[in-house]
PDB file of N, CA and C in Angstrom:
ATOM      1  N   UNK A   1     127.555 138.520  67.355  1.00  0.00           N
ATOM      2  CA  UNK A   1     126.283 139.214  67.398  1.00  0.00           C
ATOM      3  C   UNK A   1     125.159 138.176  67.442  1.00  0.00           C
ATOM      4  N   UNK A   2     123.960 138.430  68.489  1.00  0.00           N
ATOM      5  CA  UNK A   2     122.798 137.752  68.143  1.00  0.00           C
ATOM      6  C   UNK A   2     121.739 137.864  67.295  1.00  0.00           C
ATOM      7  N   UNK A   3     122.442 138.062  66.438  1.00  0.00           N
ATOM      8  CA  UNK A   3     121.063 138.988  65.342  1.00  0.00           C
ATOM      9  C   UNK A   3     120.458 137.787  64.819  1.00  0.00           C
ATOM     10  N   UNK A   4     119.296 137.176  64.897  1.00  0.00           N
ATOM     11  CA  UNK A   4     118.557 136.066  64.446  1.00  0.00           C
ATOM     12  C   UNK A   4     119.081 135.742  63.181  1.00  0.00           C
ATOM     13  N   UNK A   5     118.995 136.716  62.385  1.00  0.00           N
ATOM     14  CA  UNK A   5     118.744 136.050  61.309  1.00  0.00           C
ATOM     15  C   UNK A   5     120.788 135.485  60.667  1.00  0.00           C
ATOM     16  N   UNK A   6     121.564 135.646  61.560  1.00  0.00           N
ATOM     17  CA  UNK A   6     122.751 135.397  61.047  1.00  0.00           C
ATOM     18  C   UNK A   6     123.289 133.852  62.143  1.00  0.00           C
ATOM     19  N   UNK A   7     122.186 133.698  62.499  1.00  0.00           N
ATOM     20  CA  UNK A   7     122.087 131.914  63.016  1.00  0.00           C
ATOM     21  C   UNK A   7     121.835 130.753  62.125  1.00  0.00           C
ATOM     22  N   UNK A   8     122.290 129.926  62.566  1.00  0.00           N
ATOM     23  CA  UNK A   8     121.967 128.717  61.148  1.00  0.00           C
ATOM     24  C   UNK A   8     120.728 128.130  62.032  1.00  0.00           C
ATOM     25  N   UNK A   9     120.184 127.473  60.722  1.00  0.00           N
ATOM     26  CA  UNK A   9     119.169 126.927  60.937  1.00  0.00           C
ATOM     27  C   UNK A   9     118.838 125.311  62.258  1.00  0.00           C
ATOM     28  N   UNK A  10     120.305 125.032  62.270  1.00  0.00           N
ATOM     29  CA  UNK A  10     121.151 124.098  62.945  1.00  0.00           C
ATOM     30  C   UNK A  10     121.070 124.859  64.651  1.00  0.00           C
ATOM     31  N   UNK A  11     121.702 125.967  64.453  1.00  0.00           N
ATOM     32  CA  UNK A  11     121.399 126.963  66.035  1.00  0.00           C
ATOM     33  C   UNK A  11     120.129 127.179  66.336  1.00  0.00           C
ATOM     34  N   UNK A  12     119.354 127.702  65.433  1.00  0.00           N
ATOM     35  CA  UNK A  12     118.460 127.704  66.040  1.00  0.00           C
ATOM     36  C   UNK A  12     117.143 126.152  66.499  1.00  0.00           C
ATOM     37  N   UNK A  13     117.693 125.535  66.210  1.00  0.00           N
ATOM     38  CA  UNK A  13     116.691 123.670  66.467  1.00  0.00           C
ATOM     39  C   UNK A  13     117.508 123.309  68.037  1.00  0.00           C
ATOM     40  N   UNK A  14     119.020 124.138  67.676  1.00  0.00           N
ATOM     41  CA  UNK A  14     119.008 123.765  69.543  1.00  0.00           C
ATOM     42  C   UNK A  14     119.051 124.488  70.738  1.00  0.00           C
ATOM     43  N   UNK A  15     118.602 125.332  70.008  1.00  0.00           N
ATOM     44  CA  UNK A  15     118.105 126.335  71.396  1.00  0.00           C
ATOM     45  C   UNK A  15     116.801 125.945  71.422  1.00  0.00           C
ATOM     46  N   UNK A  16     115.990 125.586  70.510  1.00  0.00           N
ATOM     47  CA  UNK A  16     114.824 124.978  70.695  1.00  0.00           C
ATOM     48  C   UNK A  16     114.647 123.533  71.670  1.00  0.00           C
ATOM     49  N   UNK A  17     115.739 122.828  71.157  1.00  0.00           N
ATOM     50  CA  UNK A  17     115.621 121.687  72.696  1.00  0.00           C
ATOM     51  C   UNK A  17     115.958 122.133  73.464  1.00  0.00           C
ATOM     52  N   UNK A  18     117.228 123.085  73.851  1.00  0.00           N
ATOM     53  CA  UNK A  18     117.467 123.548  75.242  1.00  0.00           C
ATOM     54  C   UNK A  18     115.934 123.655  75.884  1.00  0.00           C
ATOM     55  N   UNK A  19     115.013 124.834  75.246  1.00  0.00           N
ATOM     56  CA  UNK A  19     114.049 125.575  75.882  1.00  0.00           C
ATOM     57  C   UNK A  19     113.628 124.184  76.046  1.00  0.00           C
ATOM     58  N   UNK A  20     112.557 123.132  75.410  1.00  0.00           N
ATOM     59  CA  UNK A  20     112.130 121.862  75.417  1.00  0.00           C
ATOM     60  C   UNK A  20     112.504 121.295  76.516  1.00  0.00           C
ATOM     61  N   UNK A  21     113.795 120.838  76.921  1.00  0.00           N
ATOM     62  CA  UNK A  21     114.661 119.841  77.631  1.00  0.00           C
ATOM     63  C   UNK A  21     113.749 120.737  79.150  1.00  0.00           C
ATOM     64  N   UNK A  22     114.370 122.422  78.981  1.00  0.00           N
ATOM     65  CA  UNK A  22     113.806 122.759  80.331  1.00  0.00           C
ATOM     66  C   UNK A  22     112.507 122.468  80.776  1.00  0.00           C
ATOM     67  N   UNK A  23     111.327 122.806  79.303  1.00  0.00           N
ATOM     68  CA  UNK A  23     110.160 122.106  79.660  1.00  0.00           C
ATOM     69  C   UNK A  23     109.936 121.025  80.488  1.00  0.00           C
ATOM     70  N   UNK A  24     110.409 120.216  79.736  1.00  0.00           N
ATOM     71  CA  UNK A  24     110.339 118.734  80.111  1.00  0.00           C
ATOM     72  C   UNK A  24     110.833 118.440  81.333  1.00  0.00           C
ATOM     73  N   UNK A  25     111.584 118.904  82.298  1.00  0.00           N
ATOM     74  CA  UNK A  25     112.689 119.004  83.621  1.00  0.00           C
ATOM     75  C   UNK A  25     111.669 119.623  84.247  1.00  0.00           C
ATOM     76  N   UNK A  26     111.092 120.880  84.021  1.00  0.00           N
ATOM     77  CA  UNK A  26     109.796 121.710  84.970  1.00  0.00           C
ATOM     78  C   UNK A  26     108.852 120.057  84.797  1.00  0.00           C
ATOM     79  N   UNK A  27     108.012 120.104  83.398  1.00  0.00           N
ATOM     80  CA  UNK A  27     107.390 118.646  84.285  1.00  0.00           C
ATOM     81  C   UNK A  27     107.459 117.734  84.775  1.00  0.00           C
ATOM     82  N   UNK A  28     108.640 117.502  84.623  1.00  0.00           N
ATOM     83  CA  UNK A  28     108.957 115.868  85.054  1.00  0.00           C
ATOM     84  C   UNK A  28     108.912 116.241  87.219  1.00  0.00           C
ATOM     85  N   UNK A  29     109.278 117.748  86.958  1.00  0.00           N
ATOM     86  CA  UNK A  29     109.066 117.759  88.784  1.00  0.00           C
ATOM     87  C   UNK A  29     107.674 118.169  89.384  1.00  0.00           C
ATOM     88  N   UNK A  30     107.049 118.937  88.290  1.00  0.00           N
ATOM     89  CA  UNK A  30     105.932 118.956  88.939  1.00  0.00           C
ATOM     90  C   UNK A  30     105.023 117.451  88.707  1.00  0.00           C
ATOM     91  N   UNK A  31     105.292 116.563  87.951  1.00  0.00           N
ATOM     92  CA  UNK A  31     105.041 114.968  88.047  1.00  0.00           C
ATOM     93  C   UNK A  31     105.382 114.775  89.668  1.00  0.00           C
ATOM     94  N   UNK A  32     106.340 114.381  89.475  1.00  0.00           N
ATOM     95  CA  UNK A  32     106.752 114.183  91.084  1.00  0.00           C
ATOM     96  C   UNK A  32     106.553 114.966  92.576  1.00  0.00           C
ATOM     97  N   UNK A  33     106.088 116.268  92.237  1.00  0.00           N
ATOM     98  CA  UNK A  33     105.770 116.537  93.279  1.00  0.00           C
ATOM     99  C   UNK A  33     104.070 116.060  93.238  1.00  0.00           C
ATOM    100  N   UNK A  34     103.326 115.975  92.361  1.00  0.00           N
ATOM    101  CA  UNK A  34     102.116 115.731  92.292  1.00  0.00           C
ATOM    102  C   UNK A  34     102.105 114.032  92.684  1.00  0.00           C
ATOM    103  N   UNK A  35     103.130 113.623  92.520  1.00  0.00           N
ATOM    104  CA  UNK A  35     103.103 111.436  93.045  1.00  0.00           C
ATOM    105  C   UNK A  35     103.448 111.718  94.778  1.00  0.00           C
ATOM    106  N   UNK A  36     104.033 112.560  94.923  1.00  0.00           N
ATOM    107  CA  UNK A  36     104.321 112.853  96.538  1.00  0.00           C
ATOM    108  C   UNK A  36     103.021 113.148  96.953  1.00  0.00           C
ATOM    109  N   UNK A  37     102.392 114.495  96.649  1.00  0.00           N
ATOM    110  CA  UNK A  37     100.861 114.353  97.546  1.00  0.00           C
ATOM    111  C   UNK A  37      99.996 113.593  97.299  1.00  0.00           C
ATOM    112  N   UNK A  38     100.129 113.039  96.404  1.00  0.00           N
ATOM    113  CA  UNK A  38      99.019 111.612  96.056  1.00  0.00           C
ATOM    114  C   UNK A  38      99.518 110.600  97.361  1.00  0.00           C
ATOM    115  N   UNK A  39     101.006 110.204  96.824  1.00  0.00           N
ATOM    116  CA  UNK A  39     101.677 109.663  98.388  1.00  0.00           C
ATOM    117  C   UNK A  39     101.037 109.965  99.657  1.00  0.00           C
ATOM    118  N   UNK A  40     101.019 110.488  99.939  1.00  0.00           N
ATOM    119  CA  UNK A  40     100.889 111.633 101.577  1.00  0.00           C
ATOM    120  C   UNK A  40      99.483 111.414 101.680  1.00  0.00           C
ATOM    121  N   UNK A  41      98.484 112.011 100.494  1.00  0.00           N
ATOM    122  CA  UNK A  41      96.839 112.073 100.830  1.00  0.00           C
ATOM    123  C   UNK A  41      96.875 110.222 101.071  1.00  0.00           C
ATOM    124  N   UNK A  42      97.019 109.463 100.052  1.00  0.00           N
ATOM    125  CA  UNK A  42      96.566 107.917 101.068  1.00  0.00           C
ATOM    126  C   UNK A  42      97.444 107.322 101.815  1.00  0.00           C
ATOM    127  N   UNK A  43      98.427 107.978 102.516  1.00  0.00           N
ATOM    128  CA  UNK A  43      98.413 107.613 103.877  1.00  0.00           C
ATOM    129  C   UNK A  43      97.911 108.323 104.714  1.00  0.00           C
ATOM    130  N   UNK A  44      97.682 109.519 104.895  1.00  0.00           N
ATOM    131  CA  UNK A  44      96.640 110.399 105.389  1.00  0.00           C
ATOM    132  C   UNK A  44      95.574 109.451 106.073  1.00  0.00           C
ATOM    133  N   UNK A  45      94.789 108.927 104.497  1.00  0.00           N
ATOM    134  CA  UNK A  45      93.579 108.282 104.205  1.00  0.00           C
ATOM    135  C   UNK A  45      93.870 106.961 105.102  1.00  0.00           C
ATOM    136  N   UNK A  46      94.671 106.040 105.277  1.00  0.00           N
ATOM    137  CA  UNK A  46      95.036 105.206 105.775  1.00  0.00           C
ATOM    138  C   UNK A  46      95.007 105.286 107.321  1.00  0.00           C
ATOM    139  N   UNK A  47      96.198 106.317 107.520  1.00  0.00           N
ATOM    140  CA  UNK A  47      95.854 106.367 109.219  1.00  0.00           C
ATOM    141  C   UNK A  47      94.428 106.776 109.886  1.00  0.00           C
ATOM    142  N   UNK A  48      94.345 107.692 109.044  1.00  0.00           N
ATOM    143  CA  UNK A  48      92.844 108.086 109.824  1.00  0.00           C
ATOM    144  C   UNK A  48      91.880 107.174 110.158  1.00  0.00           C
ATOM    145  N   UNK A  49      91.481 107.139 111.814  1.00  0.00           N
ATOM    146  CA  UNK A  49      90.727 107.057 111.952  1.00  0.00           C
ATOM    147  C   UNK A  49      89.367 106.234 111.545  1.00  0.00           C
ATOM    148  N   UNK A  50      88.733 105.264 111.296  1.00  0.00           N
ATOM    149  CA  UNK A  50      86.880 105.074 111.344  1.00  0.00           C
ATOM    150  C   UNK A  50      86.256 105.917 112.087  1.00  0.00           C
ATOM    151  N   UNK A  51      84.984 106.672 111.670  1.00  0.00           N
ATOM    152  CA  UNK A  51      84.607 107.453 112.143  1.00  0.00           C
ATOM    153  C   UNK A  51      83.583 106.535 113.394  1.00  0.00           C
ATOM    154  N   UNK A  52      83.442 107.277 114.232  1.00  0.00           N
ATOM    155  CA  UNK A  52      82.222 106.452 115.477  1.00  0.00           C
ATOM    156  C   UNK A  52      81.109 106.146 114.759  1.00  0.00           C
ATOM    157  N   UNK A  53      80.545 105.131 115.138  1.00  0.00           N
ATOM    158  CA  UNK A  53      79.202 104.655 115.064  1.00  0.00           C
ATOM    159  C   UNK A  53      78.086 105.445 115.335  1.00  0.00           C
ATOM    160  N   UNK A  54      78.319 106.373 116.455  1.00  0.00           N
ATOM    161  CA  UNK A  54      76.845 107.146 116.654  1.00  0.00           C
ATOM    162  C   UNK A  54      77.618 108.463 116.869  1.00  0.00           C
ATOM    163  N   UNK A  55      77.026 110.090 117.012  1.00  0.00           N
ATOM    164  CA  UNK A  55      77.498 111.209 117.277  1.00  0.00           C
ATOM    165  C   UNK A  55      76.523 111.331 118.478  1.00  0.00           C
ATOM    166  N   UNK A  56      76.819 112.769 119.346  1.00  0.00           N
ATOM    167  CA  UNK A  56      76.063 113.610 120.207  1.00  0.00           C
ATOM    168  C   UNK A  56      76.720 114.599 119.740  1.00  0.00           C
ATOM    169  N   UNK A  57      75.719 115.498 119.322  1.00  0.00           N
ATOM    170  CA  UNK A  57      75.849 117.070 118.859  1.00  0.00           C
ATOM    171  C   UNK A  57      75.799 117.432 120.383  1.00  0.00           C
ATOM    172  N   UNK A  58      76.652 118.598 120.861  1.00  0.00           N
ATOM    173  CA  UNK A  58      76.833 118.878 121.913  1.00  0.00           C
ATOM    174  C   UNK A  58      76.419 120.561 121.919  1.00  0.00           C
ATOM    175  N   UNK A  59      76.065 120.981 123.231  1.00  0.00           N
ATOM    176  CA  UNK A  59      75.588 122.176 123.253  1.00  0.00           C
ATOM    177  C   UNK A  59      76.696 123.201 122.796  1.00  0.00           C
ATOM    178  N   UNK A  60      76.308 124.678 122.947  1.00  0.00           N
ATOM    179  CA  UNK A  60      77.278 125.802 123.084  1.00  0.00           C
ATOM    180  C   UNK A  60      77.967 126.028 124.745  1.00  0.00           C
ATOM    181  N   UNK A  61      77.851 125.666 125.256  1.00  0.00           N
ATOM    182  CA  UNK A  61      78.810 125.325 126.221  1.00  0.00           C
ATOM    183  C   UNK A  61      78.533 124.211 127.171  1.00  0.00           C
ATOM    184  N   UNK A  62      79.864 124.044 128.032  1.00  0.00           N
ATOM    185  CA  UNK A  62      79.368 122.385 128.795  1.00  0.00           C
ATOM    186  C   UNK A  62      78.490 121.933 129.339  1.00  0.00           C
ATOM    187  N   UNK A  63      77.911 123.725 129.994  1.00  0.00           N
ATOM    188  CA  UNK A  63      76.380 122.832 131.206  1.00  0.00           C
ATOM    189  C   UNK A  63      75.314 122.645 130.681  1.00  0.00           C
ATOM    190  N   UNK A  64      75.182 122.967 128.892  1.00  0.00           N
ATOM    191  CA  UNK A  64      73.822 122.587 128.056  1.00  0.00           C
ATOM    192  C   UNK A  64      73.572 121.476 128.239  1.00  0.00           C
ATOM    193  N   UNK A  65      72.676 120.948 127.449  1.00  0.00           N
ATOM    194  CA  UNK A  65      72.457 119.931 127.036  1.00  0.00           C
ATOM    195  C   UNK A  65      72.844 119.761 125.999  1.00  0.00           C
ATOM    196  N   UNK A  66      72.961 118.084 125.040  1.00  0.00           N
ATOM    197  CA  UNK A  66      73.147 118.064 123.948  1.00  0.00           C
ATOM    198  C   UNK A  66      72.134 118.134 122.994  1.00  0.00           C
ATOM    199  N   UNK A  67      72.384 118.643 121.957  1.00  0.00           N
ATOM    200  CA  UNK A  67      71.484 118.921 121.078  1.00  0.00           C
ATOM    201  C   UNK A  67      71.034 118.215 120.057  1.00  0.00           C
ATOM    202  N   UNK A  68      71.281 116.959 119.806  1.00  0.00           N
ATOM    203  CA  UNK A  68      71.023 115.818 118.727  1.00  0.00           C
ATOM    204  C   UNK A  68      71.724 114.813 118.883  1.00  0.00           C
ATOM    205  N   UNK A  69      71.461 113.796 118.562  1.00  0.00           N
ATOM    206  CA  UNK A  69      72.004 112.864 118.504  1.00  0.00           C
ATOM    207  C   UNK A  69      71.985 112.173 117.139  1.00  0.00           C
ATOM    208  N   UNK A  70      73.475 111.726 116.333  1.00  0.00           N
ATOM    209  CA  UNK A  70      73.415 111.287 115.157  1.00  0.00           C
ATOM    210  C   UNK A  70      74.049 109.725 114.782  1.00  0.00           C
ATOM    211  N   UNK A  71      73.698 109.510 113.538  1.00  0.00           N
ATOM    212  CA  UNK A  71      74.334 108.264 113.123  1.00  0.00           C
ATOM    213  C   UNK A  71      75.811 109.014 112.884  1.00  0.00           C
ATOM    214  N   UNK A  72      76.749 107.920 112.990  1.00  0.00           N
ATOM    215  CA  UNK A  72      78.182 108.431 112.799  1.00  0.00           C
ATOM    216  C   UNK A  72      78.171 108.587 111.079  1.00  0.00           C
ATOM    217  N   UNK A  73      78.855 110.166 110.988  1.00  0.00           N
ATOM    218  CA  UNK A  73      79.235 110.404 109.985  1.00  0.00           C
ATOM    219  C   UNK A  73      77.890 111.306 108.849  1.00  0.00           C
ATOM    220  N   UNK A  74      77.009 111.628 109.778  1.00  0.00           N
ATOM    221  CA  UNK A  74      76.133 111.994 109.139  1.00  0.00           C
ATOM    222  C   UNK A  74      76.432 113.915 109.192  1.00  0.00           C
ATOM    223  N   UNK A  75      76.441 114.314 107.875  1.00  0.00           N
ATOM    224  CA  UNK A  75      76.920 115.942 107.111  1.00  0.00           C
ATOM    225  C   UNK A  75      75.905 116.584 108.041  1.00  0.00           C
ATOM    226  N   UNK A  76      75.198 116.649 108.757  1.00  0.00           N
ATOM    227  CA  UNK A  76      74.346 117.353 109.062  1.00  0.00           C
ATOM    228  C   UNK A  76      74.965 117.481 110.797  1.00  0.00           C
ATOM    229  N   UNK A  77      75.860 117.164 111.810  1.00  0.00           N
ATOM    230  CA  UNK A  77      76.366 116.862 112.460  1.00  0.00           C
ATOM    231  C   UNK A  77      77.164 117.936 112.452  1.00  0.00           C
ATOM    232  N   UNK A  78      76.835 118.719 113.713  1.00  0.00           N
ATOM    233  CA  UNK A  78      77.907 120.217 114.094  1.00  0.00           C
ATOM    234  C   UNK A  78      79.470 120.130 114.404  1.00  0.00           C
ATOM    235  N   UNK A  79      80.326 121.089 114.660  1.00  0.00           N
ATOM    236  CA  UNK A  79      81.413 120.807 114.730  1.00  0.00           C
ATOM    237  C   UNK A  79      81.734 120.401 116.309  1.00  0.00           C
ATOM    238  N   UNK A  80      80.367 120.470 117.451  1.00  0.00           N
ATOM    239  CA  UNK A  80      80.846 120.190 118.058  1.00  0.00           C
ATOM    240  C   UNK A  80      80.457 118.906 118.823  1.00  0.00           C
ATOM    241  N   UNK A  81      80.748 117.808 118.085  1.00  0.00           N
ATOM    242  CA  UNK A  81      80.101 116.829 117.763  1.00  0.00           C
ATOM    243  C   UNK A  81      81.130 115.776 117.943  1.00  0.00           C
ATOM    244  N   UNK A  82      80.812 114.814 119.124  1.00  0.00           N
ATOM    245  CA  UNK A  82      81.683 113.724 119.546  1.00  0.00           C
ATOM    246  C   UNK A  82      81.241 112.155 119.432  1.00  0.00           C
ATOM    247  N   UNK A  83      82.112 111.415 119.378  1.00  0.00           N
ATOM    248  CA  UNK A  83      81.256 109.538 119.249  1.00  0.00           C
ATOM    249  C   UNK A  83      81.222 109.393 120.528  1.00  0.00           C
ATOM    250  N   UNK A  84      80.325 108.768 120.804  1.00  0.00           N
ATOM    251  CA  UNK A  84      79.424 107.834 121.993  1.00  0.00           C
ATOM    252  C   UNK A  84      79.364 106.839 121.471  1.00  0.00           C
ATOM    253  N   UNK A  85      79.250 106.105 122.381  1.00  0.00           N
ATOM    254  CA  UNK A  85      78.936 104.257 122.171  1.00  0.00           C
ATOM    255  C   UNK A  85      77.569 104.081 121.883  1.00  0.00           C
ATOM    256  N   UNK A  86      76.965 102.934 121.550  1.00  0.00           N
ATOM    257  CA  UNK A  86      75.713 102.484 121.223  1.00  0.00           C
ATOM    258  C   UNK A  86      74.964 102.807 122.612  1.00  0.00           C
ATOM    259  N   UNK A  87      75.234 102.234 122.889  1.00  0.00           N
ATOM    260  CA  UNK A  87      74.511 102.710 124.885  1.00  0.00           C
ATOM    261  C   UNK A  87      74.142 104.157 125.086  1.00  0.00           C
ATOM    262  N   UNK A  88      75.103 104.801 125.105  1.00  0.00           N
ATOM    263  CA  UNK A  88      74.984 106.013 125.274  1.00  0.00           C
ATOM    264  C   UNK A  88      74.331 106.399 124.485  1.00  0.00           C
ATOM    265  N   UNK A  89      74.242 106.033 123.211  1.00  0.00           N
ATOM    266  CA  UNK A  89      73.130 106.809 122.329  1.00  0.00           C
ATOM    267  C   UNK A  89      71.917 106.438 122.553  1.00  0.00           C
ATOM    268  N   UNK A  90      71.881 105.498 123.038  1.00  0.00           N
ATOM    269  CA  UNK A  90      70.215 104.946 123.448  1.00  0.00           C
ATOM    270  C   UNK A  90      69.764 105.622 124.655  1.00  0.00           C
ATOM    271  N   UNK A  91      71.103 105.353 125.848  1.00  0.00           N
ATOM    272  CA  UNK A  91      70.233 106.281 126.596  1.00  0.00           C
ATOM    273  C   UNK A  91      70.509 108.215 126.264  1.00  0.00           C
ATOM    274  N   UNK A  92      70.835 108.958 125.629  1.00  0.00           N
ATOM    275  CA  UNK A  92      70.437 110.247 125.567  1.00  0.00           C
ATOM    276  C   UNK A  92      68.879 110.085 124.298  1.00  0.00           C
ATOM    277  N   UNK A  93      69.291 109.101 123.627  1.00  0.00           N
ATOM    278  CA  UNK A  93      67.422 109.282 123.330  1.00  0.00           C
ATOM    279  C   UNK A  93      66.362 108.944 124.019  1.00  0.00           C
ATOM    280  N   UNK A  94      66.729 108.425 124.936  1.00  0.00           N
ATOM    281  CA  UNK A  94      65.468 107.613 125.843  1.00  0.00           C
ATOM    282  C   UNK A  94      65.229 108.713 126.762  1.00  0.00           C
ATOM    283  N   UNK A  95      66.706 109.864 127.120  1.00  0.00           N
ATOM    284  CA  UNK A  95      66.685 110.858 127.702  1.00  0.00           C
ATOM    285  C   UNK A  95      65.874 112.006 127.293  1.00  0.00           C
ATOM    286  N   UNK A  96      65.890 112.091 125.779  1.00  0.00           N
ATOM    287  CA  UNK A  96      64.806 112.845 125.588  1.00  0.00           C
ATOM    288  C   UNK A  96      65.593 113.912 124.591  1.00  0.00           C
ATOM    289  N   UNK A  97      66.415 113.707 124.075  1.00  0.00           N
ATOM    290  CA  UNK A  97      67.419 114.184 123.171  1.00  0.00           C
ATOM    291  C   UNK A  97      67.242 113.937 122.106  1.00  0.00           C
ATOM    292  N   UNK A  98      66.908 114.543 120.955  1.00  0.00           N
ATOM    293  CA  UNK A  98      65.970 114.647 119.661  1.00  0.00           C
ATOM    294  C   UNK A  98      67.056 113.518 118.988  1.00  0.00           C
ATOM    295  N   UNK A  99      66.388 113.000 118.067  1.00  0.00           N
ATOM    296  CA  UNK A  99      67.163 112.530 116.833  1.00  0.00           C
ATOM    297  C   UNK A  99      67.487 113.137 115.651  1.00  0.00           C
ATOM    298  N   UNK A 100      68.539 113.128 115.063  1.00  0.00           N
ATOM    299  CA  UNK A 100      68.755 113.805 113.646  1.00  0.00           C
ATOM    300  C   UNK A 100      67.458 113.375 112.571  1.00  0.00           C
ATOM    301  N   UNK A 101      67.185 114.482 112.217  1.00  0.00           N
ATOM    302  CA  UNK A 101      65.795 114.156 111.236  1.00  0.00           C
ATOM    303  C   UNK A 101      66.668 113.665 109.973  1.00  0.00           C
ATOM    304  N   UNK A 102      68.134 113.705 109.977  1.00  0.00           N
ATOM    305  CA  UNK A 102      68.247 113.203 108.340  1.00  0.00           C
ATOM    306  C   UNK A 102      68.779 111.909 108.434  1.00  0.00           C
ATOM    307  N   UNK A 103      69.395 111.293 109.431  1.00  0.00           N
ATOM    308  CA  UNK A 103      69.591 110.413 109.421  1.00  0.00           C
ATOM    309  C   UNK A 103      69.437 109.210 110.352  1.00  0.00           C
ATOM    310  N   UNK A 104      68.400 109.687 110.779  1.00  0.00           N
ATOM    311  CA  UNK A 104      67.472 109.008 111.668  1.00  0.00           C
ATOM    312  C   UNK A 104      68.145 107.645 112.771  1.00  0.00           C
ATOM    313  N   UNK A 105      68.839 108.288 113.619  1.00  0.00           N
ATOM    314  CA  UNK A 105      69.745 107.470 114.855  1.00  0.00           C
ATOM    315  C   UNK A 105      68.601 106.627 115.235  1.00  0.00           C
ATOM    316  N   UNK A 106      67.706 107.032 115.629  1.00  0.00           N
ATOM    317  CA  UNK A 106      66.618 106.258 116.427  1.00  0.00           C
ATOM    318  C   UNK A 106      66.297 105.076 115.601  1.00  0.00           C
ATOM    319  N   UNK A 107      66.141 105.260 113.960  1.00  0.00           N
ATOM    320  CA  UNK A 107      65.396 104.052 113.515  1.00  0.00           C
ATOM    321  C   UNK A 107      66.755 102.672 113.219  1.00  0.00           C
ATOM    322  N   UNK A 108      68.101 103.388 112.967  1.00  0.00           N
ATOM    323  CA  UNK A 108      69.075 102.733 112.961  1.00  0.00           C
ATOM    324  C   UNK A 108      68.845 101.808 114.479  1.00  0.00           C
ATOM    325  N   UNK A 109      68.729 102.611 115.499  1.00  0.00           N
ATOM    326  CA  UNK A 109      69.172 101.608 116.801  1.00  0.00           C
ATOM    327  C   UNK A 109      67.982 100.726 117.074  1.00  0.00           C
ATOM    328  N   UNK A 110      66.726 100.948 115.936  1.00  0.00           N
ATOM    329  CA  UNK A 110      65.942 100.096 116.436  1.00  0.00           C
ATOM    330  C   UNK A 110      64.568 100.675 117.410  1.00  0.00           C
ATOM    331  N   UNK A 111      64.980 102.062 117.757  1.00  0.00           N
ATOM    332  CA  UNK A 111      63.784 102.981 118.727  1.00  0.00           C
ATOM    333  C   UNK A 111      62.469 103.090 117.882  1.00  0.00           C
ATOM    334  N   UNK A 112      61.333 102.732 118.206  1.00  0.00           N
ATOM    335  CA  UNK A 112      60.322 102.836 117.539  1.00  0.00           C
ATOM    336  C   UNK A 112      59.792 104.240 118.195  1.00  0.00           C
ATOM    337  N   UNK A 113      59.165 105.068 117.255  1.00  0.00           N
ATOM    338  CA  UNK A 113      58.484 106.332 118.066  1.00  0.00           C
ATOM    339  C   UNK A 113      56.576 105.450 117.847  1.00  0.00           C
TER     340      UNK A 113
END
């Protein structure tokens, strides 16, 4: 019979590590699965990419125009938003293609207004 109270005090301390031991086995894997995505995020971090030096915010479709031009990596920069070379960013501002007011492409490249 399992009737608690006809267990020794001895039975019941090891069903208490059993339960424990399982504890300890659940964390020890969620440890390890948590060292795996730590793993994974910096190589992630590793391969990726440097972001470009300059952006062109690009219109809503191809035959627009573009709509800003940014320093690379600047939060204010739409999703549809590609790197250009230094050149190219000089000439779509010289073109007449606004600068990002927050992070000011123009004063980075040196454009005086």
């Amino acid at each position: 019979m399992n009737d608690p109270l006809s267990l020794s005090r001895l039975d019941l301390l090891r069903f208490l590590e059993r339960v424990q031991q399982a504890d300890l086995e659940r964390t020890g894997r969620w440890i390890a699965d948590e060292q795996r995505r730590e793993r994974e995020r910096r190589q992630g971090e590793a391969a990726r990419s440097a972001p470009p030096d300059w952006l062109l915010e690009l219109g809503l479709n191809r035959d627009s125009r573009p709509n800003r031009v940014h320093v690379g990596g600047c939060h204010m920069a739409g999703k549809r938003s590609r790197g250009v070379t230094r050149g190219d960013a000089l000439r779509w501002l010289a073109d007449g293609v606004p600068a990002c007011t927050h992070c000011r492409p123009d004063t980075e490249l040196g454009i005086l207004d």
